[in-house]
Protein backbone atom coordinates (compact mmCIF):
# COMPACT_ATOMS: atom_id res chain seq x y z
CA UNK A 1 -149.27 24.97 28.98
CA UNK A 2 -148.65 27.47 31.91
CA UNK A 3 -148.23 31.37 30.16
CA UNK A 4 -145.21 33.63 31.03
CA UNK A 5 -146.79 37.05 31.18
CA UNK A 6 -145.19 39.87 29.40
CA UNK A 7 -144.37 43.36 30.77
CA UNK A 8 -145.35 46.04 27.94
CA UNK A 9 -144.20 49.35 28.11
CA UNK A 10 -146.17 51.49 25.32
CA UNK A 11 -144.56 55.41 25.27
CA UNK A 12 -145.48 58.15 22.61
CA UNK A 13 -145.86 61.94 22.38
CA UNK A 14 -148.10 63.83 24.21
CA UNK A 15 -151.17 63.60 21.53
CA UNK A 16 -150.41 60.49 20.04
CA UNK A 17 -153.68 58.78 21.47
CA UNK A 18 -151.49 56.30 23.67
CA UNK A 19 -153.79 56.58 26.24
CA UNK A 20 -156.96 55.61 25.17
CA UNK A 21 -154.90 52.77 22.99
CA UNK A 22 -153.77 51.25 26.27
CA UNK A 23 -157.46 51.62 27.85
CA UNK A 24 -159.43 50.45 24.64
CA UNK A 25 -156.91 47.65 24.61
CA UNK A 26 -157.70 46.40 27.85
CA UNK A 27 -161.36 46.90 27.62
CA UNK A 28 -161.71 44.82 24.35
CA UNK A 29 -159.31 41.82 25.68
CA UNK A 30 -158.60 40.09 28.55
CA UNK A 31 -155.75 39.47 30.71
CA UNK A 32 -154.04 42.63 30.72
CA UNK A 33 -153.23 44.62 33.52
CA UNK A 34 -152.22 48.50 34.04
CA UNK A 35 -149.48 48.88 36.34
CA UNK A 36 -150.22 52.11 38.27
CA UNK A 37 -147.31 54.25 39.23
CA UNK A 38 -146.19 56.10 42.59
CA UNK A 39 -145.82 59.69 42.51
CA UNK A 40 -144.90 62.37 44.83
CA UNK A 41 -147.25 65.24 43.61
CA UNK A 42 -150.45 66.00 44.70
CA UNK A 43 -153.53 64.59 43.03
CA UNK A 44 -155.36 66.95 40.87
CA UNK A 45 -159.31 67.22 40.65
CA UNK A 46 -161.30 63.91 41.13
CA UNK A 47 -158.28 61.61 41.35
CA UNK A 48 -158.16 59.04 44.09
CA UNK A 49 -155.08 57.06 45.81
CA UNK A 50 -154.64 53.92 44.29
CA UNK A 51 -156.81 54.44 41.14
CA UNK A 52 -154.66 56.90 38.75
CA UNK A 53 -151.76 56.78 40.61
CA UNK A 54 -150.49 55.52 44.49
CA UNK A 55 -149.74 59.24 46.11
CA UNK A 56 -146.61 58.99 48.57
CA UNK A 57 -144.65 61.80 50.49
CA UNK A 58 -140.77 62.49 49.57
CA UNK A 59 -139.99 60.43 52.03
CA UNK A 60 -141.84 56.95 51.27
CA UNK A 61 -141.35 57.51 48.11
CA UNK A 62 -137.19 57.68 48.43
CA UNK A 63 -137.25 54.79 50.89
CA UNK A 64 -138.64 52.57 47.63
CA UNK A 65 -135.75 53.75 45.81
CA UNK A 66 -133.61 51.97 48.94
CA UNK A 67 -135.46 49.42 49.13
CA UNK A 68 -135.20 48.84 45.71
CA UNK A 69 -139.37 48.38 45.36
CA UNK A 70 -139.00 50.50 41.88
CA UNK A 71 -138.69 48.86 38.50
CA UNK A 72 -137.98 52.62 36.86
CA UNK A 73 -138.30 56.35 38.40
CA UNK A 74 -137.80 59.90 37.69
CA UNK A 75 -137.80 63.60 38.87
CA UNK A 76 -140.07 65.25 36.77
CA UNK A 77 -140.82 68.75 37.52
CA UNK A 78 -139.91 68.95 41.58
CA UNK A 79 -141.49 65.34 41.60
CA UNK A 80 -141.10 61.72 41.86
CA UNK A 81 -142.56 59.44 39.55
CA UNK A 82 -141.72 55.24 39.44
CA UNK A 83 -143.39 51.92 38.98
CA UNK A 84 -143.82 49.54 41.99
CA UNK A 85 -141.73 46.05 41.67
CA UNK A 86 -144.20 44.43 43.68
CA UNK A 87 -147.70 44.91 41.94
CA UNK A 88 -145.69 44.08 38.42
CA UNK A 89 -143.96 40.93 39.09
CA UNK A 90 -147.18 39.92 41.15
CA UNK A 91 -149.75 40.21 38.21
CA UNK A 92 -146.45 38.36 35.45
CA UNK A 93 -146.11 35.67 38.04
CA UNK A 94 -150.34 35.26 37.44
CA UNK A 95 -149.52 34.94 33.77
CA UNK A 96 -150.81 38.71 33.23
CA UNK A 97 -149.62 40.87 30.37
CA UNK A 98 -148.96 43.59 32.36
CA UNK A 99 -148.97 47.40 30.64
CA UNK A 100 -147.02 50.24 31.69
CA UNK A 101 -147.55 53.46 30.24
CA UNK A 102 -144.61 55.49 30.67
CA UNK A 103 -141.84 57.96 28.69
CA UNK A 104 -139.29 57.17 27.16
CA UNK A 105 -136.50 57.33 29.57
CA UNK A 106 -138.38 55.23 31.82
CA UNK A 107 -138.93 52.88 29.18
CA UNK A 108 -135.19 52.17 28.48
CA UNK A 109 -134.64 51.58 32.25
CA UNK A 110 -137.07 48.97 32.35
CA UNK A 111 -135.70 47.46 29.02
CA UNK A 112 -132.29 47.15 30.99
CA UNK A 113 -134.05 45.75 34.19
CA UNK A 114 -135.84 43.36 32.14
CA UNK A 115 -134.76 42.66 28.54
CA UNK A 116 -137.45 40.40 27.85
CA UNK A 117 -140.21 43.48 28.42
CA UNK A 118 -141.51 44.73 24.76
CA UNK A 119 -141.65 48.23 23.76
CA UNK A 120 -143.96 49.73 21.84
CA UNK A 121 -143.70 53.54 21.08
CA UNK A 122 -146.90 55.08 19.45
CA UNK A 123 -146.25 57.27 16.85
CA UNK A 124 -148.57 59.85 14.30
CA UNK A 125 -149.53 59.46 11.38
CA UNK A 126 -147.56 62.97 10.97
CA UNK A 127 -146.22 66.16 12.29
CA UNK A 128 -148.82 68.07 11.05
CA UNK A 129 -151.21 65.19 12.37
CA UNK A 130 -149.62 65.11 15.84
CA UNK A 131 -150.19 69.48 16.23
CA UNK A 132 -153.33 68.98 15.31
CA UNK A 133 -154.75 66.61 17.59
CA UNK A 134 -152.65 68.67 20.63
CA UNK A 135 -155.12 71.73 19.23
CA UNK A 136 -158.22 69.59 19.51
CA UNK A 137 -157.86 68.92 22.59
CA UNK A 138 -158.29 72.26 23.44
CA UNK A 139 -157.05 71.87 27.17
CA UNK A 140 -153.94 73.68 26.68
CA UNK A 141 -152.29 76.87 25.38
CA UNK A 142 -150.36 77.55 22.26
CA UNK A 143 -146.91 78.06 24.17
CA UNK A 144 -147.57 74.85 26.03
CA UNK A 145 -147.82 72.87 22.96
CA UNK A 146 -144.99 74.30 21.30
CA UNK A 147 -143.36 72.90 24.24
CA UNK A 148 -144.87 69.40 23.86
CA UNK A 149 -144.10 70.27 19.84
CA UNK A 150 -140.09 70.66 21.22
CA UNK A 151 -140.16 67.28 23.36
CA UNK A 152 -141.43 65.43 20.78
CA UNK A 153 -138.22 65.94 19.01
CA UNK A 154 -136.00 65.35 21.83
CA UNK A 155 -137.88 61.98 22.29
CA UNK A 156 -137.40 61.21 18.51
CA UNK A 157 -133.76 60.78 19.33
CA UNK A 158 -134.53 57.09 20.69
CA UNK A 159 -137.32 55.65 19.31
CA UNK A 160 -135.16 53.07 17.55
CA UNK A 161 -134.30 51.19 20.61
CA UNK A 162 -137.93 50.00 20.93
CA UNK A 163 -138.88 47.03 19.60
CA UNK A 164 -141.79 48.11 17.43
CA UNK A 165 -143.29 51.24 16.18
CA UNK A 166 -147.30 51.67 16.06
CA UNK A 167 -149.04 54.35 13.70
CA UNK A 168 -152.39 55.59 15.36
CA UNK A 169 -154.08 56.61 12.27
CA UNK A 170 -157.48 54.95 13.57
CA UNK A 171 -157.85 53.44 17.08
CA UNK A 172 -159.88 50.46 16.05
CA UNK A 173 -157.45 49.51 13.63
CA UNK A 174 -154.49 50.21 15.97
CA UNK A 175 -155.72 48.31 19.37
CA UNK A 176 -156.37 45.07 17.56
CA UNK A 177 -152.81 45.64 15.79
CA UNK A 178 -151.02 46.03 19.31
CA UNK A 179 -152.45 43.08 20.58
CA UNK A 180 -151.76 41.00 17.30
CA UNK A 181 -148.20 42.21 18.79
CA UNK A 182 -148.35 40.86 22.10
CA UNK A 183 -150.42 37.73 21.33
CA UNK A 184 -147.15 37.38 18.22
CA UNK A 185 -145.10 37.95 21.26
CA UNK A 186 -146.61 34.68 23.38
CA UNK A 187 -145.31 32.71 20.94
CA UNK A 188 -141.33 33.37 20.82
CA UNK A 189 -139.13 30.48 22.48
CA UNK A 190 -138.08 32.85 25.61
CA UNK A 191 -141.95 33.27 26.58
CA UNK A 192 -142.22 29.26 26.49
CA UNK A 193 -139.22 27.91 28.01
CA UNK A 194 -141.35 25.34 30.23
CA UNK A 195 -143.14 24.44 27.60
CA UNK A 196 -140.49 23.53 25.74
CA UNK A 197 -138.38 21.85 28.66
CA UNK A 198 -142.00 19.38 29.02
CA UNK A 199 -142.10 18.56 25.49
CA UNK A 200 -138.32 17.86 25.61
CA UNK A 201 -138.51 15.58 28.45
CA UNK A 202 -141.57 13.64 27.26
CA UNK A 203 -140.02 13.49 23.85
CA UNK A 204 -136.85 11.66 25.13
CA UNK A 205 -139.22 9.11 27.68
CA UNK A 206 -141.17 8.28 24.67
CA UNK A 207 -137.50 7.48 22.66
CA UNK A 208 -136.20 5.65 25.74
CA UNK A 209 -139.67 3.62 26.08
CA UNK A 210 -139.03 2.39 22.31
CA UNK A 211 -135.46 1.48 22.68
């Protein structure tokens, strides 16, 4: 039986852990893929073209939007950020699950571009939880995570449209839960629509052969 693959777009506040989630997830398990996405700003530190993200100018990066090569993009800040079409419907075609890890507004987008992708937004275990862990990181100031503390509450506002909510109380525990999710996901009727059609088929030679 050939295997659809399934775009998965996991989104969560800033501290939630979604990160290492998606990473641990596709270290543990095969056949996943992380979709890399274009950006217009500049890369910071070690980061390489092609690895964290594909750096464009302005100007590539608004001929995508023409050329419709985006699934989802946004302005963020003075820059562009989107996923490339091509990579993603490449590594689906090859029956890859393939991960993107992007906010929430992106997220819906892609749900409307493709209503068969599953969301998965990563929540806390708590408030108090979520502030703490944004503390521990110790790579940013007080007033910057207040203003994380703010966006997570603005985000809040859709989490219901996703299709399932995943508690990161322990990673262990919650990277063999979201693939239990997407290996549940394999199994639903719209993910096995050849399969069916070839049972079908055989099903009604087999009844004509005996009648």
């Amino acid at each position: 039986m050939s295997r659809k693959g399934i775009l998965i777009v996991v989104s969560g506040f800033a501290g939630t852990g979604k990160g290492t989630l998606v990473n641990r997830l596709i270290r543990d398990y095969d056949n996943y893929a992380l979709s890399i996405s274009m950006t217009t700003r500049n890369p910071r530190g070690s980061e390489q073209n092609g690895v964290e993200y594909f750096f464009v100018t302005k100007e590539e990066f608004e001929d995508k939007i023409r050329q419709d090569g985006l699934i989802e993009y946004a302005c963020y800040v003075g820059n562009y950020y989107g996923t490339p079409r091509a990579y993603v419907e490449k590594q689906l075609s090859e029956g890859k699950d393939v991960i993107l890890e992007i906010e929430i507004q992106g997220a819906l987008k892609v749900k409307e571009r493709y209503p068969d992708s599953l969301l998965v937004f990563v929540m806390p275990p708590s408030a108090e939880e979520l502030k703490r862990r944004l503390v521990g990181r110790g790579t940013e100031t007080m007033d910057v995570i207040e203003k994380r503390m703010r966006r997570a509450v603005e985000e809040s506002e859709g989490i219901e449209k996703y299709d399932y909510i995943l508690v990161n109380d322990e990673i262990d525990a919650c990277v063999k839960r979201l693939h239990g999710i997407v290996q549940a996901t394999h199994e639903k009727p719209e993910y096995n629509l050849e399969f069916i059609k070839e049972i079908r088929e055989e099903l009604s030679q087999m009844w004509k052969g005996e009648n």
